[in-house]
C-alpha atoms as a PDB file:
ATOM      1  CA  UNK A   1      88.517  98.771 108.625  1.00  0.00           C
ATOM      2  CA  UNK A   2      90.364  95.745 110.007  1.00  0.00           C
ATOM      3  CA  UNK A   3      91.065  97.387 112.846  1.00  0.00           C
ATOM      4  CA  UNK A   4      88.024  99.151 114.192  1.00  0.00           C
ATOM      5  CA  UNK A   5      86.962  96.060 115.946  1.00  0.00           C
ATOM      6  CA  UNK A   6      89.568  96.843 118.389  1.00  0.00           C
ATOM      7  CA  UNK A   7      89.613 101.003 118.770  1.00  0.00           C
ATOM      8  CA  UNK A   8      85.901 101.424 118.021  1.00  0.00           C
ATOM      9  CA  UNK A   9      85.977 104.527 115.792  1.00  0.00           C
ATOM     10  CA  UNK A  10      88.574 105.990 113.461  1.00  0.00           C
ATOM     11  CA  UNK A  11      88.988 108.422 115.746  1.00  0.00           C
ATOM     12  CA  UNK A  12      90.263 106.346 117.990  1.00  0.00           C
ATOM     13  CA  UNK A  13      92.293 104.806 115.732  1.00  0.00           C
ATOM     14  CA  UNK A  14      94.286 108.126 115.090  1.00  0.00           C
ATOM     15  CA  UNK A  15      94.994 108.778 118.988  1.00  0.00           C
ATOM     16  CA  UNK A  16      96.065 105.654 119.630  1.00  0.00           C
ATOM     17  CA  UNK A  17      98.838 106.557 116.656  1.00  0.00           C
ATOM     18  CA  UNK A  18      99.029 110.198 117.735  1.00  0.00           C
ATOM     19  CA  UNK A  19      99.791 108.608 121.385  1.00  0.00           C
ATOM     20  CA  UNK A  20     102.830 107.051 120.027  1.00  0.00           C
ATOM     21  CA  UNK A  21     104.598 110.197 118.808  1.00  0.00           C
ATOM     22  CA  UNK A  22     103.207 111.723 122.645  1.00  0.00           C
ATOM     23  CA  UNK A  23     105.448 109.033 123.978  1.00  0.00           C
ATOM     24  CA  UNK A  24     108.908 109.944 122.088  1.00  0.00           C
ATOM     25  CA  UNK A  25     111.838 111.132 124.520  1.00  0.00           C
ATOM     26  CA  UNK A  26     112.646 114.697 123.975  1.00  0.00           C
ATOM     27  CA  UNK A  27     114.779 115.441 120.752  1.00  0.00           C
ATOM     28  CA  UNK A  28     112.352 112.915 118.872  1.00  0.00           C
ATOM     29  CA  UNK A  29     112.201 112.727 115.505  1.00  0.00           C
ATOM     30  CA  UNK A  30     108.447 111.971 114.157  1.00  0.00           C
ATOM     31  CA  UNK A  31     108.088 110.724 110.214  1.00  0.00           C
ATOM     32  CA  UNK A  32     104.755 111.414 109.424  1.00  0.00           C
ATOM     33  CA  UNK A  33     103.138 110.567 105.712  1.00  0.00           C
ATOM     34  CA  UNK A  34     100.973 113.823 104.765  1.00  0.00           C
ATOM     35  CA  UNK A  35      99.377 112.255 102.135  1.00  0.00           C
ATOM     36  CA  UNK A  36      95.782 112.257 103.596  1.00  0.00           C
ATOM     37  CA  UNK A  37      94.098 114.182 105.909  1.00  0.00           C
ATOM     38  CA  UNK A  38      94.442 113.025 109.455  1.00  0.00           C
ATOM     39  CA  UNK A  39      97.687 112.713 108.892  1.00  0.00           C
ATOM     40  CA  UNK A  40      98.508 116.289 108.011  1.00  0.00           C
ATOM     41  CA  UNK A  41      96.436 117.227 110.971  1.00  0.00           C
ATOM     42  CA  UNK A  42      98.785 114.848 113.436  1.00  0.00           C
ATOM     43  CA  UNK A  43     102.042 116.533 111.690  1.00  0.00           C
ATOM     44  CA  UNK A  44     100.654 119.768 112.425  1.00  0.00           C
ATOM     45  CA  UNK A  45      99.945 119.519 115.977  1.00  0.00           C
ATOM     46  CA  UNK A  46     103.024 117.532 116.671  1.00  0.00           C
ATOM     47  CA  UNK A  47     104.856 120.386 115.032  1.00  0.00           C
ATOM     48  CA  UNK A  48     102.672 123.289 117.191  1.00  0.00           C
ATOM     49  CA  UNK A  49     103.739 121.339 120.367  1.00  0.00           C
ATOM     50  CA  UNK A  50     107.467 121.863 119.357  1.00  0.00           C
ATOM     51  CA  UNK A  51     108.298 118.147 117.943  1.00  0.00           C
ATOM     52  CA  UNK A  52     110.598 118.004 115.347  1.00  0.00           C
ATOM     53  CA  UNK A  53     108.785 116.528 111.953  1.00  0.00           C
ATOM     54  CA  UNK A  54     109.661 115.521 109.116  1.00  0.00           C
ATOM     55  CA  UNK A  55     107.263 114.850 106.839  1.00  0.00           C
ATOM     56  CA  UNK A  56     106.963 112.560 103.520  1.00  0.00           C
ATOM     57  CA  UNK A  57     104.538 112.338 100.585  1.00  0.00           C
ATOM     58  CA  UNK A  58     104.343 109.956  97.759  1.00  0.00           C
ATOM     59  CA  UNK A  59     102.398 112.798  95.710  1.00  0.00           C
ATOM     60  CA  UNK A  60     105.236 115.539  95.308  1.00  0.00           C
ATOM     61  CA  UNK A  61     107.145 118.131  97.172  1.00  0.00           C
ATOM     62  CA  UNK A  62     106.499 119.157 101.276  1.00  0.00           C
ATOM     63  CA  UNK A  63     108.239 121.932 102.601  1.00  0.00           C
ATOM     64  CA  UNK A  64     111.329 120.125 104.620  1.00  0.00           C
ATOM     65  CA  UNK A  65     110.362 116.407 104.364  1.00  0.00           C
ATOM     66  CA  UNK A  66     111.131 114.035 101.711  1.00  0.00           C
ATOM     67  CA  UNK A  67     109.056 112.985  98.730  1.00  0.00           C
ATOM     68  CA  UNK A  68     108.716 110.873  95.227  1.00  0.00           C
ATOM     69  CA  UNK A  69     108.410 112.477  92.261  1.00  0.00           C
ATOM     70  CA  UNK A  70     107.828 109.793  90.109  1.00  0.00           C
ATOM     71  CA  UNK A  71     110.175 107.242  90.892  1.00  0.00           C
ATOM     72  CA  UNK A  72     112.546 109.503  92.137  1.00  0.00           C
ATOM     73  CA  UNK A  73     112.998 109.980  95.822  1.00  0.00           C
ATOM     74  CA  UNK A  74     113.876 113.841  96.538  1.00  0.00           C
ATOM     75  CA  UNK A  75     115.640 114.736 100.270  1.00  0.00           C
ATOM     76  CA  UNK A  76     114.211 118.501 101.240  1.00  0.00           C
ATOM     77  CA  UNK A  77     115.582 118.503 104.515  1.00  0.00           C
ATOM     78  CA  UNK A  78     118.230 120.051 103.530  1.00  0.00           C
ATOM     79  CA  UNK A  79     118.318 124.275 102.070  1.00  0.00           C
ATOM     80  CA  UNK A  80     118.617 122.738  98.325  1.00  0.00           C
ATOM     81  CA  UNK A  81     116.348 119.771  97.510  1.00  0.00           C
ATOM     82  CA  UNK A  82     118.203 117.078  95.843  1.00  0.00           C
ATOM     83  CA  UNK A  83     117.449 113.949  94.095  1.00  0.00           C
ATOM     84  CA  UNK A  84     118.709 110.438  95.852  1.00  0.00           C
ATOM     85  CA  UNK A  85     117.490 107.975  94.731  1.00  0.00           C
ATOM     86  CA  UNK A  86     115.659 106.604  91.920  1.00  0.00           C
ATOM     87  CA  UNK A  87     113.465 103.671  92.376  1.00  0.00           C
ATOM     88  CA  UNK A  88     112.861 102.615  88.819  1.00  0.00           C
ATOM     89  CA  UNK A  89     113.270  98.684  88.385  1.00  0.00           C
ATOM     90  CA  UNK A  90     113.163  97.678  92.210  1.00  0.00           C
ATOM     91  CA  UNK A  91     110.247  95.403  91.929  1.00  0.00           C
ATOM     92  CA  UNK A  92     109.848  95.255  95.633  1.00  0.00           C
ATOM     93  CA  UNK A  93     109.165  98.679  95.676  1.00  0.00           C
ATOM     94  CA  UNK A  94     106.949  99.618  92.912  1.00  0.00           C
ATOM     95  CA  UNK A  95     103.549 101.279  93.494  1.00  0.00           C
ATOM     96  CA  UNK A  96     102.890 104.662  95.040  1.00  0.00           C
ATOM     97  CA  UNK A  97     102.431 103.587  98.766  1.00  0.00           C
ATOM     98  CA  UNK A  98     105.917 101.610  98.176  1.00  0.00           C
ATOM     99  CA  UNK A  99     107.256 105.084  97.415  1.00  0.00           C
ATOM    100  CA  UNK A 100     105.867 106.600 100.238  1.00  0.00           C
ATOM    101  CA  UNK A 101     107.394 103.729 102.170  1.00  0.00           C
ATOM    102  CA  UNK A 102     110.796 104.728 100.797  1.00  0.00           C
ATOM    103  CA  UNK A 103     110.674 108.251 101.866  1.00  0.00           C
ATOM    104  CA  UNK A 104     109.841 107.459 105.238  1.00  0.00           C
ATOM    105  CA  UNK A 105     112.594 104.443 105.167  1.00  0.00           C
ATOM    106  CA  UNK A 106     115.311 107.616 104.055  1.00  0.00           C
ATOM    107  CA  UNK A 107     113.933 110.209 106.670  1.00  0.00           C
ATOM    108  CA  UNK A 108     114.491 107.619 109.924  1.00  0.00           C
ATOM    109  CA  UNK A 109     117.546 106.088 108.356  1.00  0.00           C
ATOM    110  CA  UNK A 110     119.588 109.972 108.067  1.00  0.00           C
ATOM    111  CA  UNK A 111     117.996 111.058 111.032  1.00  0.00           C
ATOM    112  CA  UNK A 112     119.777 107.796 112.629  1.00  0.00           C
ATOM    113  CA  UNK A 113     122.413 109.114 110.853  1.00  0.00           C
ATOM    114  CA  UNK A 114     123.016 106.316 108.792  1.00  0.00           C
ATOM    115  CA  UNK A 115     125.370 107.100 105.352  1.00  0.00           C
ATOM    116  CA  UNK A 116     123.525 108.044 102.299  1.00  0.00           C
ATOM    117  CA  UNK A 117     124.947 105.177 100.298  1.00  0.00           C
ATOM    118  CA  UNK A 118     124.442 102.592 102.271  1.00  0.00           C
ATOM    119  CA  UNK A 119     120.547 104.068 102.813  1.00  0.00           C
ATOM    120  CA  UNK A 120     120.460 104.031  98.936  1.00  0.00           C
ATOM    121  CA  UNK A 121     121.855 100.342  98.794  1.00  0.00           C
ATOM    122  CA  UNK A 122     119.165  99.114 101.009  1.00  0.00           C
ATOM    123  CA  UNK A 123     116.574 100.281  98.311  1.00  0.00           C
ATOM    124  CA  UNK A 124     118.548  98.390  96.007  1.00  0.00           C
ATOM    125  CA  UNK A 125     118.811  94.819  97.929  1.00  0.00           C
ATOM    126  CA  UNK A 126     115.137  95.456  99.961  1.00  0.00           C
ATOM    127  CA  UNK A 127     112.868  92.463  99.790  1.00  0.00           C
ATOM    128  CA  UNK A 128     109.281  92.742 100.320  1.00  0.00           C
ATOM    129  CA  UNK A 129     107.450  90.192 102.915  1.00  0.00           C
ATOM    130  CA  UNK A 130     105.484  87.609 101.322  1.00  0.00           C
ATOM    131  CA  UNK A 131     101.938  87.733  99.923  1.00  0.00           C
ATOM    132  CA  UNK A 132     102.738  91.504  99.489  1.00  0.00           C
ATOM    133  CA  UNK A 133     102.789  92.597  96.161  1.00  0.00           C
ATOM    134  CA  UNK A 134     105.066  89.616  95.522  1.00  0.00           C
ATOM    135  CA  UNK A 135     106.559  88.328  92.448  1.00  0.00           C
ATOM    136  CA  UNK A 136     106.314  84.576  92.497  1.00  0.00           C
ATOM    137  CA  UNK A 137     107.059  83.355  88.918  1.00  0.00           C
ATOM    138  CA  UNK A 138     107.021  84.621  85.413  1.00  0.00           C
ATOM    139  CA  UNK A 139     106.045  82.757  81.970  1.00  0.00           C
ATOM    140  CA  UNK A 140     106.941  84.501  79.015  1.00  0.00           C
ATOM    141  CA  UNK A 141     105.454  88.079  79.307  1.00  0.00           C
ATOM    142  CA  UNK A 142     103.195  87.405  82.084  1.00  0.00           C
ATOM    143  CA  UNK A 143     103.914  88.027  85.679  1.00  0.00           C
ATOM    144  CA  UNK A 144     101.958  86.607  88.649  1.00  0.00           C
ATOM    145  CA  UNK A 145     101.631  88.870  91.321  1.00  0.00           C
ATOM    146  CA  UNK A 146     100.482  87.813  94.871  1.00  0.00           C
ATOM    147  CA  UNK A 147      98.989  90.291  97.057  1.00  0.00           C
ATOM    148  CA  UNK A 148      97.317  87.848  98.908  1.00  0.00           C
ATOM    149  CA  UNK A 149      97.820  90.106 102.047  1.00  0.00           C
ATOM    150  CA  UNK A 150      94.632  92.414 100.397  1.00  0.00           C
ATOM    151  CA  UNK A 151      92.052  90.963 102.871  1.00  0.00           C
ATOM    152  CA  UNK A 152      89.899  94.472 102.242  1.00  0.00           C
ATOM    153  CA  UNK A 153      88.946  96.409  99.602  1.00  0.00           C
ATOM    154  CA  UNK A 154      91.058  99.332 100.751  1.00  0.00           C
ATOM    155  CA  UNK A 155      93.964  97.043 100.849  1.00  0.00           C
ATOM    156  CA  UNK A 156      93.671  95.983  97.330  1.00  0.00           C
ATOM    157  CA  UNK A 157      93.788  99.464  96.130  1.00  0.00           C
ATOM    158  CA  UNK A 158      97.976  99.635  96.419  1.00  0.00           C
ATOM    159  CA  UNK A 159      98.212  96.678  93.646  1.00  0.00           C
ATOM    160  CA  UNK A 160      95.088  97.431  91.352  1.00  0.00           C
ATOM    161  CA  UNK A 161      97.279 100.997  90.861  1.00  0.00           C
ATOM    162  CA  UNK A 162     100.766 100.070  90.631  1.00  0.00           C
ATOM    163  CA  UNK A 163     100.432  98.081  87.054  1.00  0.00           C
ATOM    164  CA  UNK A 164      99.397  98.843  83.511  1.00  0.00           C
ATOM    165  CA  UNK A 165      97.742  95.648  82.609  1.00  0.00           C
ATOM    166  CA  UNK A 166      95.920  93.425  85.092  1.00  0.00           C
ATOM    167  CA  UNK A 167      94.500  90.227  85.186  1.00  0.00           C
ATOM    168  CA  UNK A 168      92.720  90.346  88.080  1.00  0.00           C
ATOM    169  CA  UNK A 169      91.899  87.393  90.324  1.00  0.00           C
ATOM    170  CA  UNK A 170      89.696  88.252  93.395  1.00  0.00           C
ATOM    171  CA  UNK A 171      87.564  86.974  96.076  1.00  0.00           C
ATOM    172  CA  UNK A 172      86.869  85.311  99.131  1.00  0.00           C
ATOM    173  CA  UNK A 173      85.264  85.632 102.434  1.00  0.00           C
ATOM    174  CA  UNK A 174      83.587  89.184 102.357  1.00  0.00           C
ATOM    175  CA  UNK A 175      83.836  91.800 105.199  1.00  0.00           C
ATOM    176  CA  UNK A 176      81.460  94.479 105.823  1.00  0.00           C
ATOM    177  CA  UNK A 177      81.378  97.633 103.786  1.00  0.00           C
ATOM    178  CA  UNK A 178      80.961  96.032 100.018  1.00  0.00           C
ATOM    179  CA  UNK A 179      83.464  96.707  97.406  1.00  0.00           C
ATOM    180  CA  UNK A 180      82.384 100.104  96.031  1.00  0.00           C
ATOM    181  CA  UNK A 181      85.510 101.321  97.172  1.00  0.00           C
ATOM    182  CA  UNK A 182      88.069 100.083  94.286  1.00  0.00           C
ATOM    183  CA  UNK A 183      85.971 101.448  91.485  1.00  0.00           C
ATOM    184  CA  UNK A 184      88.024 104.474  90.967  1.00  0.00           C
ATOM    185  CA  UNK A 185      90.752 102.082  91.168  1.00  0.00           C
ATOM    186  CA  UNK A 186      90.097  99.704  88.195  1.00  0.00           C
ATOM    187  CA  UNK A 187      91.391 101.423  85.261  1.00  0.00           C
ATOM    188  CA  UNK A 188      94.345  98.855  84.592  1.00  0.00           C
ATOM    189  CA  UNK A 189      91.930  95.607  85.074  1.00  0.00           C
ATOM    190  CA  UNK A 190      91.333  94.114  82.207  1.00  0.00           C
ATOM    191  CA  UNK A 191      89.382  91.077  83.216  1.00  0.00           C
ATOM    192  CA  UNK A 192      88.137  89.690  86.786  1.00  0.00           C
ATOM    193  CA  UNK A 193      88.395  86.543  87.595  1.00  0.00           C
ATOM    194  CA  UNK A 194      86.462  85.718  90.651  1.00  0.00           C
ATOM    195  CA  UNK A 195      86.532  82.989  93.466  1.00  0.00           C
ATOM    196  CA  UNK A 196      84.951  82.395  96.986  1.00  0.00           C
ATOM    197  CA  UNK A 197      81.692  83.722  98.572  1.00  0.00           C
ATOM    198  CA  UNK A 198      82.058  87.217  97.393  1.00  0.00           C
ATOM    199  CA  UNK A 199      82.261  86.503  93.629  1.00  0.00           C
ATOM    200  CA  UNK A 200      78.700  87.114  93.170  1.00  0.00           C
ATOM    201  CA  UNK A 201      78.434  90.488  95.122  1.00  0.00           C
ATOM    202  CA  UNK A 202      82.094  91.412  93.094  1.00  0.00           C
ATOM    203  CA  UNK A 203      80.726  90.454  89.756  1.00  0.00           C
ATOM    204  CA  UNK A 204      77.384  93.207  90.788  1.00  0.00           C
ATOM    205  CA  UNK A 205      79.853  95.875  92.100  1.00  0.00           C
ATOM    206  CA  UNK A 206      82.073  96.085  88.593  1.00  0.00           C
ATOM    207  CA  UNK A 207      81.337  98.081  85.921  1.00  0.00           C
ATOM    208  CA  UNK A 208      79.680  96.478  83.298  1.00  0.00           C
ATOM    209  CA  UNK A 209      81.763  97.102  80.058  1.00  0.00           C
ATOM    210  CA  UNK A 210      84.390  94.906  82.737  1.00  0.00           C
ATOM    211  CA  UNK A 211      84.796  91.427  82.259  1.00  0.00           C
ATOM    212  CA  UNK A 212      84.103  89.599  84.810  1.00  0.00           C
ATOM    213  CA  UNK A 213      84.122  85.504  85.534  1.00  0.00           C
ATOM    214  CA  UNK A 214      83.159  83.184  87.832  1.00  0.00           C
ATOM    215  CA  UNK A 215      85.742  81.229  88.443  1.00  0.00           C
ATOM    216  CA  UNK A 216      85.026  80.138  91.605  1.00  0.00           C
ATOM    217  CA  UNK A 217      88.011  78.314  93.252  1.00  0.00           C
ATOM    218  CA  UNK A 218      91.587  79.423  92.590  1.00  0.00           C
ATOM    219  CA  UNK A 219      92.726  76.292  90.660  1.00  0.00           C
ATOM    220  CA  UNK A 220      90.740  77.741  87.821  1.00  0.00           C
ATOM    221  CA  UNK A 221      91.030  81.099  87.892  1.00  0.00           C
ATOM    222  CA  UNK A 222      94.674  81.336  87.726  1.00  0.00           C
ATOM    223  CA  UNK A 223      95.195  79.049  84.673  1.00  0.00           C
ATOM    224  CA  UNK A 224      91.993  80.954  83.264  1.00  0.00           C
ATOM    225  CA  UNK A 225      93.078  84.664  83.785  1.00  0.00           C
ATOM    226  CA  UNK A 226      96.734  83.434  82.384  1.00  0.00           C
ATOM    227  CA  UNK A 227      95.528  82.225  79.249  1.00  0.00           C
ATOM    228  CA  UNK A 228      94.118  85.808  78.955  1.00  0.00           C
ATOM    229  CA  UNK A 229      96.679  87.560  79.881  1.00  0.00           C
ATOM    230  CA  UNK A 230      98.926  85.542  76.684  1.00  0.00           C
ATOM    231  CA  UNK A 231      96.425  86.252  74.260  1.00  0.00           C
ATOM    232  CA  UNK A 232      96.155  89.907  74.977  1.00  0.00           C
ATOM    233  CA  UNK A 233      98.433  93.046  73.153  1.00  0.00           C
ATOM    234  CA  UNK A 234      99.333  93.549  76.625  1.00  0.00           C
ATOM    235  CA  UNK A 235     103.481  94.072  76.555  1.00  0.00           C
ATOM    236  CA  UNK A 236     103.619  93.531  80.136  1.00  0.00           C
ATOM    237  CA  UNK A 237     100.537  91.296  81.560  1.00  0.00           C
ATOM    238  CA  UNK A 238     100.332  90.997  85.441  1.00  0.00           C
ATOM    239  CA  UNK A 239      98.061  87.555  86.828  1.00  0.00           C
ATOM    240  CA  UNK A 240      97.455  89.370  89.885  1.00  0.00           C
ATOM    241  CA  UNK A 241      95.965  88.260  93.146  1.00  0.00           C
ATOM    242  CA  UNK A 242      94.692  91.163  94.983  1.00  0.00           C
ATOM    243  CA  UNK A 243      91.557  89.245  97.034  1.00  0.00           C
ATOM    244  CA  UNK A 244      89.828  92.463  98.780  1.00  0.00           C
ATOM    245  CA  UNK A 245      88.663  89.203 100.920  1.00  0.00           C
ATOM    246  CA  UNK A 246      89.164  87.102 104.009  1.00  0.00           C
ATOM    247  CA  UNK A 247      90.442  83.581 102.643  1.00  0.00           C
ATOM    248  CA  UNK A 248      88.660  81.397 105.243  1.00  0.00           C
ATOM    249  CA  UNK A 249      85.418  80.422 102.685  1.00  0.00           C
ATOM    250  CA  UNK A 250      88.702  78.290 101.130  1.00  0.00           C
ATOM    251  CA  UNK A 251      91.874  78.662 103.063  1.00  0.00           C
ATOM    252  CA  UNK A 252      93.151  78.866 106.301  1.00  0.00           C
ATOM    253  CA  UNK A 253      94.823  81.696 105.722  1.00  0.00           C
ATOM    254  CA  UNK A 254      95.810  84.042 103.594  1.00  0.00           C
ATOM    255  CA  UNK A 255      99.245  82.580 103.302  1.00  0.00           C
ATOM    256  CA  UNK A 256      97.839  79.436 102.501  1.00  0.00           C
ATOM    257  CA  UNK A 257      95.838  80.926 100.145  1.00  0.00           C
ATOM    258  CA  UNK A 258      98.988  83.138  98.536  1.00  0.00           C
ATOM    259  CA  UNK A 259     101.281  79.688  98.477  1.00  0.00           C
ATOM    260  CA  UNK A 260      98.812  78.132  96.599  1.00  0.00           C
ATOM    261  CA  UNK A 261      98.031  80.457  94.143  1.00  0.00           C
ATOM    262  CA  UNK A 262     102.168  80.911  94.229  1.00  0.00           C
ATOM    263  CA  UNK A 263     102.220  76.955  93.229  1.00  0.00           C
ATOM    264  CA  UNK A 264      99.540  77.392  90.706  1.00  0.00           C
ATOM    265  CA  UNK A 265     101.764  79.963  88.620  1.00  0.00           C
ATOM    266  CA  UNK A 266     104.690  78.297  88.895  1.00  0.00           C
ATOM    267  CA  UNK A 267     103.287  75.145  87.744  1.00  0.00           C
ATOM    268  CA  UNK A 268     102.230  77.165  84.778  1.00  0.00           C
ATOM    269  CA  UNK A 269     105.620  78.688  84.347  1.00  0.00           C
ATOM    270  CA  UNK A 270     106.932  75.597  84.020  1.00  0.00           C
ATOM    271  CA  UNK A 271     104.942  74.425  81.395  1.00  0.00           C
ATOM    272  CA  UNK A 272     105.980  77.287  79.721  1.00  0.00           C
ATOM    273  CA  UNK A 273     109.626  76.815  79.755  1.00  0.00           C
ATOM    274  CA  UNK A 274     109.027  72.966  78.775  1.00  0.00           C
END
């Protein structure tokens, strides 16, 4: 949705995409996820004009591509489908989209021809980019997760599925379009915590056996949604910031926003440890 000021439609979205692929020299390889449905339509008519594909899925086997099973990454390229990696443990790359990320990371790098070890040791060392499903501290059992990045519902949806337990902190400047959209995607939540001009519409939107509070600035949601998190049966509790907001009611940007909620679990961390 961030981006249909600028194409118009989602149509127009997907050509200017497709047009990319149009523009490959001849003996192009084109990576294409399958896991939704324009984009199994733009790997099948890239494939009908004759390019080479290769395709990649985060939701289990395609015929010739590469895909996750799990944590595992599986290479199908080849006649016999073999296992190369297994992703367990790399925080940075946790969460189904991650995965889907690391298929299409393996397909360009061995089409490049790069080795498979050294492919397989670049999952190991990757780092994610900030305010992306980042860890920034831990206190006892409790992670803090920034995904300050999430400035949409549909970009909150990666996070609010890739843990067990949240704590969820959310909020901001609203965009168009509501939040109905991360309701199927709330299992894990166990508690909202909410900040910014969109805690009110939030707090409506959630199901209501869901707690929900308003927290209304970040200073106090993060040291409010951590004391949950320590007094819950939770074995692994995640403080996670997945906005599904703009951060300009509050911050300047979501950076800004991510460092300080970064500063706010550290100092909390610290505490800890003392």
């Amino acid at each position: 949705p961030d981006h249909l000021d600028r194409h118009g439609t989602f149509e127009a979205y997907v050509a200017a995409k497709r047009r990319l692929f149009e523009l490959q020299p001849e003996g192009g390889v084109a990576v294409v996820g399958v896991d939704d449905a324009p984009s199994r339509a733009l790997a099948d008519a890239l494939a009908a004009a004759g390019r080479k594909v290769i395709r990649i899925s985060a939701l289990g086997p395609v015929p010739g591509g590469v895909w996750a099973e799990g944590t595992l990454l599986v290479d199908g390229t080849s006649e016999t489908p073999r296992t190369v990696a297994d992703l367990a443990g790399i925080e940075s790359l946790e969460g189904r989209h991650n995965r889907q990320n690391a298929a299409a990371a393996w397909a360009v790098l061995r089409a490049l021809g790069v080795a498979a070890e050294a492919a397989v040791g670049g999952f190991a060392s990757f780092r994610s980019l900030p305010h992306r499903m980042q860890t920034v501290a831990r206190a006892g059992a409790v992670r803090f997760v920034d995904d300050s990045k999430a400035t949409n519902p549909e970009a909150a949806i990666p996070s609010l599925s890739s843990f067990a337990e949240i704590f969820w902190i959310a909020g901001g400047k609203p965009k168009p379009g509501g939040f109905a959209a991360l309701l199927p995607h709330l299992a894990a939540v166990r508690g909202a915590w909410l900040i910014g001009e969109a805690a009110g519409e939030i707090a409506a939107t959630l199901p209501a056996a869901m707690p929900r509070h308003l927290a209304g600035r970040l200073d106090v949601a993060v040291p409010e949604a951590f004391a949950a998190a320590c007094t819950s049966n939770a074995p692994e509790p995640v403080v996670l910031l997945a906005p599904a907001c703009a951060s300009f009611d509050q911050f300047t940007s979501y950076e800004a926003r991510g460092a300080a909620f970064a500063t706010l679990a550290r100092e909390l961390a610290e505490g800890v440890a003392a």
